[in-house]
N, C-alpha and C. Protein backbone atom coordinates (compact mmCIF):
# COMPACT_ATOMS: atom_id res chain seq x y z
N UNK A 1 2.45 9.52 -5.52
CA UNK A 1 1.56 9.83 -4.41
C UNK A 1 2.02 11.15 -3.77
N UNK A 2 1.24 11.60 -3.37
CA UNK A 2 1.35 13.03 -2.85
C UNK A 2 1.48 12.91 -1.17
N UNK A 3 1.76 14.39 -0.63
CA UNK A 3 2.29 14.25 0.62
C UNK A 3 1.15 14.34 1.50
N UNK A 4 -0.37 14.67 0.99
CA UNK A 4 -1.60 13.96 1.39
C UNK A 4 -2.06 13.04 1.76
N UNK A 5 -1.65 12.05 0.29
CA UNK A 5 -2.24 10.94 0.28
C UNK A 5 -1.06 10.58 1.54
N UNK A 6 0.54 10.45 1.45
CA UNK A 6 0.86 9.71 2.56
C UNK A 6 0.81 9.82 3.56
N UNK A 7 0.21 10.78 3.89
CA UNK A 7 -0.14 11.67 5.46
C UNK A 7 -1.36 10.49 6.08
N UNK A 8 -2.61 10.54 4.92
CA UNK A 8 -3.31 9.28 5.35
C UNK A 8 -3.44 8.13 5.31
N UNK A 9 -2.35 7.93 4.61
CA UNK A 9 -2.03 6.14 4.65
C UNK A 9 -1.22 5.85 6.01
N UNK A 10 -0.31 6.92 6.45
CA UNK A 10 0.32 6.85 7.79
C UNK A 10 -0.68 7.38 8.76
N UNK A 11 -1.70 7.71 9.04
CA UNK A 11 -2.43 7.92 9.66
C UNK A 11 -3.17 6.33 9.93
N UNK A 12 -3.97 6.05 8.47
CA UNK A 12 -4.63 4.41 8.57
C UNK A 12 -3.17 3.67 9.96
N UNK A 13 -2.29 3.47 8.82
CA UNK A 13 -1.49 2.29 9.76
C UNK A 13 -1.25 2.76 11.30
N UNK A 14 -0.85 3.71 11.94
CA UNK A 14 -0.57 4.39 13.52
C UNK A 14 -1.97 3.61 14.00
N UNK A 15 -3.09 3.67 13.25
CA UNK A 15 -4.55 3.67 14.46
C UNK A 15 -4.24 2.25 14.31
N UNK A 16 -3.75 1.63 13.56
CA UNK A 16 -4.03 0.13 13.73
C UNK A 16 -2.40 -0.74 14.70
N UNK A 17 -1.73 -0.20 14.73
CA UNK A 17 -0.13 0.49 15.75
C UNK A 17 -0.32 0.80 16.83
N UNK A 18 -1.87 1.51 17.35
CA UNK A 18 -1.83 2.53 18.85
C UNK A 18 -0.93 1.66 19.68
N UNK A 19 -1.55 0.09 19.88
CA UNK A 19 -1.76 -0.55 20.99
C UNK A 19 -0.35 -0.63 20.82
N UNK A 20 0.86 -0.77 20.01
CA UNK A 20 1.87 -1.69 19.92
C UNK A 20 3.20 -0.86 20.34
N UNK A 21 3.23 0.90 19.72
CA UNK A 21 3.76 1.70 19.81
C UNK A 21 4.33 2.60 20.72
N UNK A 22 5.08 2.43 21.97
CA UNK A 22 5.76 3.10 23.28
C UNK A 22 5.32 4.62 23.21
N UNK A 23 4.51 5.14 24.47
CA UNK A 23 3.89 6.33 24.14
C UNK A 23 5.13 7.41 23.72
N UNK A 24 4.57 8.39 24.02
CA UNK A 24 5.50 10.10 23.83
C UNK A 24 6.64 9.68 22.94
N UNK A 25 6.71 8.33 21.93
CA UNK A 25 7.56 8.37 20.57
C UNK A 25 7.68 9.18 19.64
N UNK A 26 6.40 9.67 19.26
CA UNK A 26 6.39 10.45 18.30
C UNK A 26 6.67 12.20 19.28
N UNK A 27 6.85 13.09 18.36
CA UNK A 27 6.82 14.76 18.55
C UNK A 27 8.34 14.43 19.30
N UNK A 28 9.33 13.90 18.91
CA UNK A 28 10.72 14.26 19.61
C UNK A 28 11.29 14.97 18.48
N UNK A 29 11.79 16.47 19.21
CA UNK A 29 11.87 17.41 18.03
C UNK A 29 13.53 16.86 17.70
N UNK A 30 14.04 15.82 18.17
CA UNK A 30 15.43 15.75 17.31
C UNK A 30 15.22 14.52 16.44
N UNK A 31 14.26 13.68 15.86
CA UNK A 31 14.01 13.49 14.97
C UNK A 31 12.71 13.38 14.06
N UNK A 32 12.98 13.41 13.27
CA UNK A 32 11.60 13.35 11.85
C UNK A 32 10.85 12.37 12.24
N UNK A 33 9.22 12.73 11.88
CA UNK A 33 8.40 11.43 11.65
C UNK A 33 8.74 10.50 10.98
N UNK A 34 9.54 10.58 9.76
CA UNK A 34 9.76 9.69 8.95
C UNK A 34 11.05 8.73 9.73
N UNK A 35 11.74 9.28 10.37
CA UNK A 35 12.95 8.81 11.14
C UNK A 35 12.18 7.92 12.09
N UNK A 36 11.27 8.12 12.68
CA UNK A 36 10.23 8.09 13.94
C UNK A 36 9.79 6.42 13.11
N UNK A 37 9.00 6.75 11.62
CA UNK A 37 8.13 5.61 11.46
C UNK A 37 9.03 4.53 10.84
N UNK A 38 10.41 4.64 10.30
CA UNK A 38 11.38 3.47 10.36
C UNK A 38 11.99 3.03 11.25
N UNK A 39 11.70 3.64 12.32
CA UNK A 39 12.59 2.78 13.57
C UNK A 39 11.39 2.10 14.16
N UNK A 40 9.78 2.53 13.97
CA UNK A 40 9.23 2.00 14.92
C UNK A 40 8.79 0.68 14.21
N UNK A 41 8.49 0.40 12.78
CA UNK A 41 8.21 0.02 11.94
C UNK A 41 9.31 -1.34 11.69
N UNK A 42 10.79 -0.89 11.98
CA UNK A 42 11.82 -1.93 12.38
C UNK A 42 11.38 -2.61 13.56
N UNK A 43 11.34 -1.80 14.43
CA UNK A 43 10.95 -2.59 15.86
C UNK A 43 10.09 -3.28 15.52
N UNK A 44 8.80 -3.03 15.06
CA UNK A 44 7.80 -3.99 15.21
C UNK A 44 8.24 -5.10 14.62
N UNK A 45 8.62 -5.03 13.49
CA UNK A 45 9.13 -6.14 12.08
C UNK A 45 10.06 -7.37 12.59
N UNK A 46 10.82 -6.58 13.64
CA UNK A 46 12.03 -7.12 13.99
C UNK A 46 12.07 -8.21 15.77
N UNK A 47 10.97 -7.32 16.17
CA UNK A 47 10.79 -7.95 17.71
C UNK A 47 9.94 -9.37 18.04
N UNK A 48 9.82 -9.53 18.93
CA UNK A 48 8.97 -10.97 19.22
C UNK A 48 7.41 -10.34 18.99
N UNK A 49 7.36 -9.14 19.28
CA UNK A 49 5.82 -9.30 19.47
C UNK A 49 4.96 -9.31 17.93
N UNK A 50 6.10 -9.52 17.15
CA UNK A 50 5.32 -9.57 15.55
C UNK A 50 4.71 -10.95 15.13
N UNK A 51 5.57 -11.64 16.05
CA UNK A 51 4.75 -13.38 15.97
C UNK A 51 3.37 -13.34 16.37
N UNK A 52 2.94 -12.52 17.64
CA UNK A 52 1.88 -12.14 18.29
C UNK A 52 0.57 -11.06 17.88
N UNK A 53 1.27 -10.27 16.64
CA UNK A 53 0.50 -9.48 15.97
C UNK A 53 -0.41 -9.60 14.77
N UNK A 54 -1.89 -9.19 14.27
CA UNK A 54 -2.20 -9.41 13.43
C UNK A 54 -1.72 -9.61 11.93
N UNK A 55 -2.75 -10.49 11.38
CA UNK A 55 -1.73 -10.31 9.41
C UNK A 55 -1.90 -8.84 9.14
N UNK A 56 -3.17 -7.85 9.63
CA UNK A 56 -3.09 -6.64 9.52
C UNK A 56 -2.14 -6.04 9.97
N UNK A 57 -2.03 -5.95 11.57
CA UNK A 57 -1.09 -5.38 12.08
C UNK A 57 0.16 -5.06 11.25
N UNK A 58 1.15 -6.78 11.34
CA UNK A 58 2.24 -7.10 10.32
C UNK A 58 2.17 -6.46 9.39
N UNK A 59 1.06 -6.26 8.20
CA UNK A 59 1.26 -5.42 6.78
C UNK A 59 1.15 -3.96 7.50
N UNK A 60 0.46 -3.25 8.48
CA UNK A 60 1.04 -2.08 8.43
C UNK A 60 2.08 -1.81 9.22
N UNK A 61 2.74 -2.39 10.16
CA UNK A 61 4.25 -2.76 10.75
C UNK A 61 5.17 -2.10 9.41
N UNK A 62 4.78 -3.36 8.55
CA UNK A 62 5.86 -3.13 7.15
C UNK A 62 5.24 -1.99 6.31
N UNK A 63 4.52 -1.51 6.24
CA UNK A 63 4.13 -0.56 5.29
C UNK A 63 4.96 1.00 5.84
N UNK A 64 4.89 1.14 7.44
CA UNK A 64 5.18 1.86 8.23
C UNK A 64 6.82 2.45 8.23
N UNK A 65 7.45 1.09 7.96
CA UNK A 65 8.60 0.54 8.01
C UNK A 65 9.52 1.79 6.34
N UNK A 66 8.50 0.75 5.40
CA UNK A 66 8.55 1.47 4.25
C UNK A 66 8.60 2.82 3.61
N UNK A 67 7.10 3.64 4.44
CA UNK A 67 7.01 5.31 4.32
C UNK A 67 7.94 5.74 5.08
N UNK A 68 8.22 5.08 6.26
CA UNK A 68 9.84 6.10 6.31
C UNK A 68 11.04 6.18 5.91
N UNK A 69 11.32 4.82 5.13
CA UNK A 69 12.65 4.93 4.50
C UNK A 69 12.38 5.48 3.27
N UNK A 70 11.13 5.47 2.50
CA UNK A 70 10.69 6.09 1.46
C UNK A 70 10.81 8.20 1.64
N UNK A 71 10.08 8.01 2.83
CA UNK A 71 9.98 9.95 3.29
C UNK A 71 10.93 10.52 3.45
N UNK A 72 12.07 9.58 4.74
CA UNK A 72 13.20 10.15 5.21
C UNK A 72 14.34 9.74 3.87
N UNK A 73 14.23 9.08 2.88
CA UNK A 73 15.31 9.65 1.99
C UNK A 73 14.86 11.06 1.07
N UNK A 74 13.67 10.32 0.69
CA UNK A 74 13.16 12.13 -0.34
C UNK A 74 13.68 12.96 0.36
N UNK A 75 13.27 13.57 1.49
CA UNK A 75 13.45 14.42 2.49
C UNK A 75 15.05 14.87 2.72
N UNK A 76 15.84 13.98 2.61
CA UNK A 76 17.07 14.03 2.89
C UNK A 76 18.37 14.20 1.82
N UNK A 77 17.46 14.04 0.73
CA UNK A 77 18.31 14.17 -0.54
C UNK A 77 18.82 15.79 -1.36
N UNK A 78 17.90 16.79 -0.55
CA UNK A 78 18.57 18.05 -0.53
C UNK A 78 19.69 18.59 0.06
N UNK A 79 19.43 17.54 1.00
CA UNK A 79 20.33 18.22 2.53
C UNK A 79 22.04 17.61 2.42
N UNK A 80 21.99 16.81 1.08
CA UNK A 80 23.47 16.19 0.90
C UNK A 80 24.25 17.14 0.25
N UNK A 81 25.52 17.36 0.78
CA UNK A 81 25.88 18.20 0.28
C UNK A 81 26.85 18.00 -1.20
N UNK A 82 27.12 16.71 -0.87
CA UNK A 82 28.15 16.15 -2.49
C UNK A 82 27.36 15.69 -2.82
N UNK A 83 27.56 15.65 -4.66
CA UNK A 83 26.87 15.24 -5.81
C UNK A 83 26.63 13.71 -5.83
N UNK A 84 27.47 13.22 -5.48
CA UNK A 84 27.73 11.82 -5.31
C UNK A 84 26.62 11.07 -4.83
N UNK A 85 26.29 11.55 -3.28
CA UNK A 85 25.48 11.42 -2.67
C UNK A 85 24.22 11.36 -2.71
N UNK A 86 23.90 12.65 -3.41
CA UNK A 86 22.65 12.97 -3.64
C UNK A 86 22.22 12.47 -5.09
N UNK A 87 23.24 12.06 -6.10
CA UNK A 87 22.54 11.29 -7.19
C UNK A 87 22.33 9.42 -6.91
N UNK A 88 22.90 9.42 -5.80
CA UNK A 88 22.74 8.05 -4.91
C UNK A 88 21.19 7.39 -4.60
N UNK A 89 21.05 8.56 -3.67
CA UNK A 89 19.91 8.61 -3.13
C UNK A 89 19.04 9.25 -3.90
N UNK A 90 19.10 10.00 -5.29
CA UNK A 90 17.69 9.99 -6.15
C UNK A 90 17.67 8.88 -6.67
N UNK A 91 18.64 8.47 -6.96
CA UNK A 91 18.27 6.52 -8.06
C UNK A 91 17.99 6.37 -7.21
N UNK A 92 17.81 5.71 -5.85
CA UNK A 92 17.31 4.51 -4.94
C UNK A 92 15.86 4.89 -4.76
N UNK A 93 15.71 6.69 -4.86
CA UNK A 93 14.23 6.74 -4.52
C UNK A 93 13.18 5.97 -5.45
N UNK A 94 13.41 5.50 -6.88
CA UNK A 94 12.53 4.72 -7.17
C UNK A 94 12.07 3.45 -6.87
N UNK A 95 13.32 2.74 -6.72
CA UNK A 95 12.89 1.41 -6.14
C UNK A 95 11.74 1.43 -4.82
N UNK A 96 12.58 2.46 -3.73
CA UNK A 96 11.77 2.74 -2.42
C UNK A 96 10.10 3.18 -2.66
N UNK A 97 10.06 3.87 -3.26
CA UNK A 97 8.63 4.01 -3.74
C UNK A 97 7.56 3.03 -4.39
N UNK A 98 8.47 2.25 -5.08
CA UNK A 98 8.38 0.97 -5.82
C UNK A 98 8.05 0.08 -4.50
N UNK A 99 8.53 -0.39 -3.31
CA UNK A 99 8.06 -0.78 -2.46
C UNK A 99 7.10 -0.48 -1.41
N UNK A 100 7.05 0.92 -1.44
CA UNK A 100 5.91 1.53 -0.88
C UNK A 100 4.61 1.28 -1.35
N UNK A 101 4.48 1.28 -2.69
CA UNK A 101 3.25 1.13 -3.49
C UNK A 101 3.16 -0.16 -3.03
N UNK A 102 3.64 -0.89 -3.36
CA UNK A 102 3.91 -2.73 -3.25
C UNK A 102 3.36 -2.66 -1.55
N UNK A 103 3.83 -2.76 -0.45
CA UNK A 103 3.30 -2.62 0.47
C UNK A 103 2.10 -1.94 1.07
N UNK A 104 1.64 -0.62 0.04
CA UNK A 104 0.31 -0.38 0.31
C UNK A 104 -0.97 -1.16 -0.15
N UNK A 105 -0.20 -1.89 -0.88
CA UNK A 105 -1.86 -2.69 -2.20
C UNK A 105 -1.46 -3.88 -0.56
N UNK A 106 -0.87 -4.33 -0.26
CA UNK A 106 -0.71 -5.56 0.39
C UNK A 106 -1.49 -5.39 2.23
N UNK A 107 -1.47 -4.06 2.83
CA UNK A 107 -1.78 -3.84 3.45
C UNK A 107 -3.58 -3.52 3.36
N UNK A 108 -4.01 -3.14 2.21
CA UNK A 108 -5.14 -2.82 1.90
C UNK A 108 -6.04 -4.12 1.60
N UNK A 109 -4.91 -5.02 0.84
CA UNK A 109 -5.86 -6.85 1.30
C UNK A 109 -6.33 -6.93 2.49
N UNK A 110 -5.89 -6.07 3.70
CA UNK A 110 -6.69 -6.70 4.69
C UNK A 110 -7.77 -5.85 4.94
N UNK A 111 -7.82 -4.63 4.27
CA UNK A 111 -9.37 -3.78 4.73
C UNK A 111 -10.47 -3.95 4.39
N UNK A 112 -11.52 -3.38 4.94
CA UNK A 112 -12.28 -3.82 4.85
C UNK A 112 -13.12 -3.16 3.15
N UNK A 113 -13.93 -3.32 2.42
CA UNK A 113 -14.52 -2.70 1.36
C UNK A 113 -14.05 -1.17 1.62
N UNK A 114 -14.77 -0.33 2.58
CA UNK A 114 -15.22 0.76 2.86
C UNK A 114 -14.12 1.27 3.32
N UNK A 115 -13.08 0.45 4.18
CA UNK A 115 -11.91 1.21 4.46
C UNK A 115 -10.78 1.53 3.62
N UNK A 116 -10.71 0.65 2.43
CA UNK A 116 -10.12 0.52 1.28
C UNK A 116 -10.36 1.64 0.62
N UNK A 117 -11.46 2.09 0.31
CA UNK A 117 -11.93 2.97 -0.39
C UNK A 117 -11.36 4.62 -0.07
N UNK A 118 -11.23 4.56 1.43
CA UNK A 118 -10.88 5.68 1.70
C UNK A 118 -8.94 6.17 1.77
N UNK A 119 -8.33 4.71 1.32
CA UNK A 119 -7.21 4.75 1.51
C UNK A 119 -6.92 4.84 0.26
N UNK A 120 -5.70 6.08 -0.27
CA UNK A 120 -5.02 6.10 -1.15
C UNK A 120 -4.19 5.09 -2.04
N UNK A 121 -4.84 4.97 -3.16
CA UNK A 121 -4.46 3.80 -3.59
C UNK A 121 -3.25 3.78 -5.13
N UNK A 122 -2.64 3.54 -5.25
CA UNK A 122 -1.30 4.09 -6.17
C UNK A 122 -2.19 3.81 -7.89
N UNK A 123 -2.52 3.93 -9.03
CA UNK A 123 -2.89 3.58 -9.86
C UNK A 123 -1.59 2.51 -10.90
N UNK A 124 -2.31 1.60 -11.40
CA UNK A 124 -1.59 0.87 -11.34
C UNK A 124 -0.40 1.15 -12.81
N UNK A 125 -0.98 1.84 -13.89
CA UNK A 125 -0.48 2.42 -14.82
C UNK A 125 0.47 3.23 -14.41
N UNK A 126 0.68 4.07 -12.76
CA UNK A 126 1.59 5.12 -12.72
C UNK A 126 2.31 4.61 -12.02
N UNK A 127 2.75 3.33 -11.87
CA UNK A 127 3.84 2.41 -11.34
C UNK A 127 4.81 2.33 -12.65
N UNK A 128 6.12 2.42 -12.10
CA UNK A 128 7.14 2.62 -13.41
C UNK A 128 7.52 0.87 -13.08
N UNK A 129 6.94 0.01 -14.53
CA UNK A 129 7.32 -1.09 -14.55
C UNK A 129 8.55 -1.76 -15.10
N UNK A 130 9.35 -2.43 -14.59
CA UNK A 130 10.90 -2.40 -15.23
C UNK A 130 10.94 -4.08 -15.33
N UNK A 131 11.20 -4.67 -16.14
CA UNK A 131 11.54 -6.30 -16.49
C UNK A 131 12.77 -6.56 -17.36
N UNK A 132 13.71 -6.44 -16.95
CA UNK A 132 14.85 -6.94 -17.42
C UNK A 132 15.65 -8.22 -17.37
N UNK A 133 14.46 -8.89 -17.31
CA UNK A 133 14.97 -10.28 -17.19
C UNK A 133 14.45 -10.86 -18.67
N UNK A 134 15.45 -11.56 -19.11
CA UNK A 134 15.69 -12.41 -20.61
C UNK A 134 14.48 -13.32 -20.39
N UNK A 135 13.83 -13.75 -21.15
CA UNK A 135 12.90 -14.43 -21.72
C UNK A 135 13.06 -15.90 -20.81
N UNK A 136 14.43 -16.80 -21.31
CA UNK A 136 14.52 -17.89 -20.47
C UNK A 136 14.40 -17.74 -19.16
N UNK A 137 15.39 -16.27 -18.32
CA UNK A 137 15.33 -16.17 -17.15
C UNK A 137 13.94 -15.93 -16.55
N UNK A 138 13.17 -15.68 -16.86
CA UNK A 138 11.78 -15.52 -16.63
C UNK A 138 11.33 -16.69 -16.41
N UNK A 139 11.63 -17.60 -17.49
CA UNK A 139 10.85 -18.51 -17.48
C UNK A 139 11.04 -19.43 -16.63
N UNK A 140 12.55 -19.53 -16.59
CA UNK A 140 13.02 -20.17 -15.10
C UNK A 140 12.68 -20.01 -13.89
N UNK A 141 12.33 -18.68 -13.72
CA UNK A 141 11.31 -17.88 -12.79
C UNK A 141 10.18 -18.67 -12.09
N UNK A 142 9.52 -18.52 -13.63
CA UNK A 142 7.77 -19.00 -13.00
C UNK A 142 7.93 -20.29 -12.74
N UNK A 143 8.93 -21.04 -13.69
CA UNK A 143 9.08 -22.42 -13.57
C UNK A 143 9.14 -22.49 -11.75
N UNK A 144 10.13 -21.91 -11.03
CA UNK A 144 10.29 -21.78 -9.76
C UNK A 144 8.71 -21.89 -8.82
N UNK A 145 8.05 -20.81 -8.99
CA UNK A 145 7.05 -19.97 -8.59
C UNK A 145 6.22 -21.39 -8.45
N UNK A 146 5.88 -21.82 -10.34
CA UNK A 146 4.59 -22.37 -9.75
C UNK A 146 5.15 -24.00 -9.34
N UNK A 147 6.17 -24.79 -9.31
CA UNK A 147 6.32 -25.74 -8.62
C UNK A 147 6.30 -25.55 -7.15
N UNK A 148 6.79 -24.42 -7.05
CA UNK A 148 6.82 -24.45 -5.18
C UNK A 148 5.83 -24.24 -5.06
N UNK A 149 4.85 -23.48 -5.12
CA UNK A 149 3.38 -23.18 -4.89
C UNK A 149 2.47 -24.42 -4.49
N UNK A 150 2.72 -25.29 -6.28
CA UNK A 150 1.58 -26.71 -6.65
C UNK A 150 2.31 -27.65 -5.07
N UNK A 151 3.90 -27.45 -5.45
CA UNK A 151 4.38 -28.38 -4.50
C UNK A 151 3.96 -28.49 -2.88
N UNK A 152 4.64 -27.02 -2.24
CA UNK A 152 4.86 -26.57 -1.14
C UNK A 152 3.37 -26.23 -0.62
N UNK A 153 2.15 -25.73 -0.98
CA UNK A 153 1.20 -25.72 -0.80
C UNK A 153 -0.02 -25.53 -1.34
N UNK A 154 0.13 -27.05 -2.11
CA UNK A 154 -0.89 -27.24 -2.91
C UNK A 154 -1.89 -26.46 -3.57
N UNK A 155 -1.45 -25.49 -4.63
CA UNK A 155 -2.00 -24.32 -5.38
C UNK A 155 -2.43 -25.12 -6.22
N UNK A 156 -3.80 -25.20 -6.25
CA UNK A 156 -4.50 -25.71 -7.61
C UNK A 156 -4.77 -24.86 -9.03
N UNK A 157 -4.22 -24.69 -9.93
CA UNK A 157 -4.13 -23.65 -11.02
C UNK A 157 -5.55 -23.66 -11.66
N UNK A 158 -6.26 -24.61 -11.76
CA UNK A 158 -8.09 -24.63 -12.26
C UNK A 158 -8.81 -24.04 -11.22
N UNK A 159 -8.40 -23.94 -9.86
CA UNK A 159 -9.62 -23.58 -9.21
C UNK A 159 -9.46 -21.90 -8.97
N UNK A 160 -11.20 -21.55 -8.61
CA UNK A 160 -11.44 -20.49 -8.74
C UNK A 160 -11.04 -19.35 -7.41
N UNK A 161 -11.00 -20.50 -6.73
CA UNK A 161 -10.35 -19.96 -5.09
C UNK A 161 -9.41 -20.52 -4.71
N UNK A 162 -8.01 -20.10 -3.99
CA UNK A 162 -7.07 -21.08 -4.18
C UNK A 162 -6.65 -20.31 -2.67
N UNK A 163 -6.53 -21.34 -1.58
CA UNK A 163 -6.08 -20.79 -0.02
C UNK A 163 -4.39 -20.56 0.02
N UNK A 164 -3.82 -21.29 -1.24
CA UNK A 164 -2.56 -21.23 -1.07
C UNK A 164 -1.47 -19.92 -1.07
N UNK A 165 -2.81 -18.56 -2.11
CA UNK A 165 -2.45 -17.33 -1.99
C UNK A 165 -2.03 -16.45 -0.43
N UNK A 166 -3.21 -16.56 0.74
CA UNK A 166 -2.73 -16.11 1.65
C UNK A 166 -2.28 -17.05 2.07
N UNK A 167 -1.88 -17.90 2.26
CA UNK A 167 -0.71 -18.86 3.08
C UNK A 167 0.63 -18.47 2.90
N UNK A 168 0.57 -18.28 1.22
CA UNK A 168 2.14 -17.63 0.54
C UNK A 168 2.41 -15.99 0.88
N UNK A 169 1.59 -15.46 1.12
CA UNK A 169 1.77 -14.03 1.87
C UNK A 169 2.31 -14.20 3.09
N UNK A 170 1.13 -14.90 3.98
CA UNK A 170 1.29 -15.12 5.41
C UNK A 170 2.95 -15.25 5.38
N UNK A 171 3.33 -16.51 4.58
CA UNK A 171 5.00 -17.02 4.90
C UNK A 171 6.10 -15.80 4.62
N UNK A 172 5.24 -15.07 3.65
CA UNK A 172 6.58 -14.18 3.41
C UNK A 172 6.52 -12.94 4.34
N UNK A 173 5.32 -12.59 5.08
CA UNK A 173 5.33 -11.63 5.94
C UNK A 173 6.01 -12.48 7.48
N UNK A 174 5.77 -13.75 7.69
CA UNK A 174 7.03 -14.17 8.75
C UNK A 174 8.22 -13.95 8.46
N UNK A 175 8.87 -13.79 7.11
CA UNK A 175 10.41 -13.77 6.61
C UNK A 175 10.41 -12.18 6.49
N UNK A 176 9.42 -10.91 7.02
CA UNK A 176 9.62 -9.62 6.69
C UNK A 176 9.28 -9.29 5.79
N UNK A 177 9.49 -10.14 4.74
CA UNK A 177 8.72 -9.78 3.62
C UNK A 177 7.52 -9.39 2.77
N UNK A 178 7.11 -8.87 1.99
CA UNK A 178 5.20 -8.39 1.42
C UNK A 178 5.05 -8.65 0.07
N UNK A 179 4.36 -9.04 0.23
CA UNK A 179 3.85 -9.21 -1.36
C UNK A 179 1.99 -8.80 -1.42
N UNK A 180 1.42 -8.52 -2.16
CA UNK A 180 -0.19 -8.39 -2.20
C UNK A 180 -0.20 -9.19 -2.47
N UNK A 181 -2.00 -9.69 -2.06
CA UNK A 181 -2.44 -11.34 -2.58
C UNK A 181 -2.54 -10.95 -4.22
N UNK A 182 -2.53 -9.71 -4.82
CA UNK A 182 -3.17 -9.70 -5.74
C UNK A 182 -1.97 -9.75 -7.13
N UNK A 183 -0.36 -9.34 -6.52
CA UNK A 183 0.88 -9.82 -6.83
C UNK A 183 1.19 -11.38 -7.12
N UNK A 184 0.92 -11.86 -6.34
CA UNK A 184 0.93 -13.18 -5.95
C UNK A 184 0.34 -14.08 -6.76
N UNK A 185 -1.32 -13.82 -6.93
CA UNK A 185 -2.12 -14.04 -7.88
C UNK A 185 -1.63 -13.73 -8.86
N UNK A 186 -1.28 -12.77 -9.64
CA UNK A 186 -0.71 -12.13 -10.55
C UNK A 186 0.21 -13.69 -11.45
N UNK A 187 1.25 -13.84 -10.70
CA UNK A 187 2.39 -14.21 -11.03
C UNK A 187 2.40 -15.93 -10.72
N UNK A 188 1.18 -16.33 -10.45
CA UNK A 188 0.56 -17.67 -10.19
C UNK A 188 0.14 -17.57 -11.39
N UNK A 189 -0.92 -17.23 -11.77
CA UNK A 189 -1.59 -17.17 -13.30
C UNK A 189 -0.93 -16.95 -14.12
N UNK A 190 0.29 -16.41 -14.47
CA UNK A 190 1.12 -16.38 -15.41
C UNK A 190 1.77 -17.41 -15.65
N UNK A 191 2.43 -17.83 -14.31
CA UNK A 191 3.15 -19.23 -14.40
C UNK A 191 2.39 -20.36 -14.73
N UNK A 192 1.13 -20.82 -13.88
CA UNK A 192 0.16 -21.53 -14.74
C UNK A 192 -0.33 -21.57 -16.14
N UNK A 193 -0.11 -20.25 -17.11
CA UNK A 193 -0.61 -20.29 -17.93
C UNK A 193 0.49 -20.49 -18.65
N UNK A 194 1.88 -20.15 -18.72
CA UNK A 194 2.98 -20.43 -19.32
C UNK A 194 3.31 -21.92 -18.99
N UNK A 195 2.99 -22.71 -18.20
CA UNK A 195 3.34 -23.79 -18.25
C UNK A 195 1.47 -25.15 -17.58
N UNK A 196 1.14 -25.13 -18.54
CA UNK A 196 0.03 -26.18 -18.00
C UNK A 196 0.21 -27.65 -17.50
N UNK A 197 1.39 -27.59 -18.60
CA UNK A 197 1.59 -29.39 -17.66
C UNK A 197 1.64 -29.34 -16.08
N UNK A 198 1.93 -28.30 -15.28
CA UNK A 198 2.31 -28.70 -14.20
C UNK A 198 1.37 -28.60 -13.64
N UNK A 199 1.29 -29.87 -12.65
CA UNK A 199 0.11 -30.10 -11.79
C UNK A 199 0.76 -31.13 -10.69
N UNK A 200 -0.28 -31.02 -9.65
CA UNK A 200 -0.47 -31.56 -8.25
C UNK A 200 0.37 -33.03 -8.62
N UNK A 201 0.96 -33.84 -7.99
CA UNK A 201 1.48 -34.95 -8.60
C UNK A 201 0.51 -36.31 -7.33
């Protein structure tokens, strides 16, 4: 993603932030926007009033959270002066980006058609996909995934609509956490399909 596109994806999340955000925060010339949108982005994540805030809100809280630890390392990885350092912080920049994307598809579940459209959206082919997990460990995986799901909230694997997807978001955005419904889904259908016996008991 380009420094466009994140200009307006941090633009989307702030308008949906106005109300939440302590005025004259931003333009303090001793630190960066990006410095600016991980602390505010912590705060929100981190304070009481996130119990009180939309599932929108919450995904751009965390998305917010994200573009600045994503911006303010790129940004900062010239300015190191040992090697050490700075080959530190280029490996980590993938993962961070890796969560940025991940948090933008998750924040965009909540827009609307038309607003979606106008928000930069990562393609899904230019995500660098990494699976290094052994075959069994995987499987132990989904094994995980879809018992807690069928178990914990009754995910029906035949049906065509299943409420248990945003419920399982909802829970992991109380724990800070994001996932897209469409992740989620993802990795439900896999596990269902790798294992059919399991069902509702």
């Amino acid at each position: 993603m380009n420094d466009w596109e994140l200009l307006e994806i941090r633009e989307a999340v702030l308008r949906d932030l106005a109300d939440l955000i302590p005025p004259n925060l931003y333009g303090n010339p001793s630190l960066s926007d990006a410095a600016i949108d991980w602390k505010v982005g912590q705060m929100l994540k981190s304070s009481s009033v996130h119990m009180k805030m939309t599932i929108r809100q919450r995904r751009a809280s965390f998305l917010l959270w994200n573009l600045g630890m994503y911006c303010g390392t790129r940004d900062n990885i010239p300015l190191f002066e040992e090697d050490c350092k700075r080959e530190h912080y280029s490996n980590s920049l993938g993962s961070l980006k890796e969560n940025l994307l991940e948090a933008t598809r998750s924040y965009a579940d909540c827009l609307s058609e038309d607003e979606r459209k106008l928000l930069p959206m990562p393609e899904e082919n230019n995500i660098k996909q990494q699976d290094d997990l052994k075959e069994s460990e995987r499987n132990s995986l989904l094994k995980l995934v879809i018992s807690m799901a069928i178990g914990g909230y009754s995910y029906d694997p035949g049906a065509s609509k299943n409420e248990a997807i945003s419920q399982i978001t909802e829970d992991l955005e109380m724990l800070g956490l994001s996932l897209s419904d469409d992740t989620v889904r993802k990795y439900l259908q896999q596990a269902a399909a790798k294992f059919p016996q399991a069902r509702k008991a």
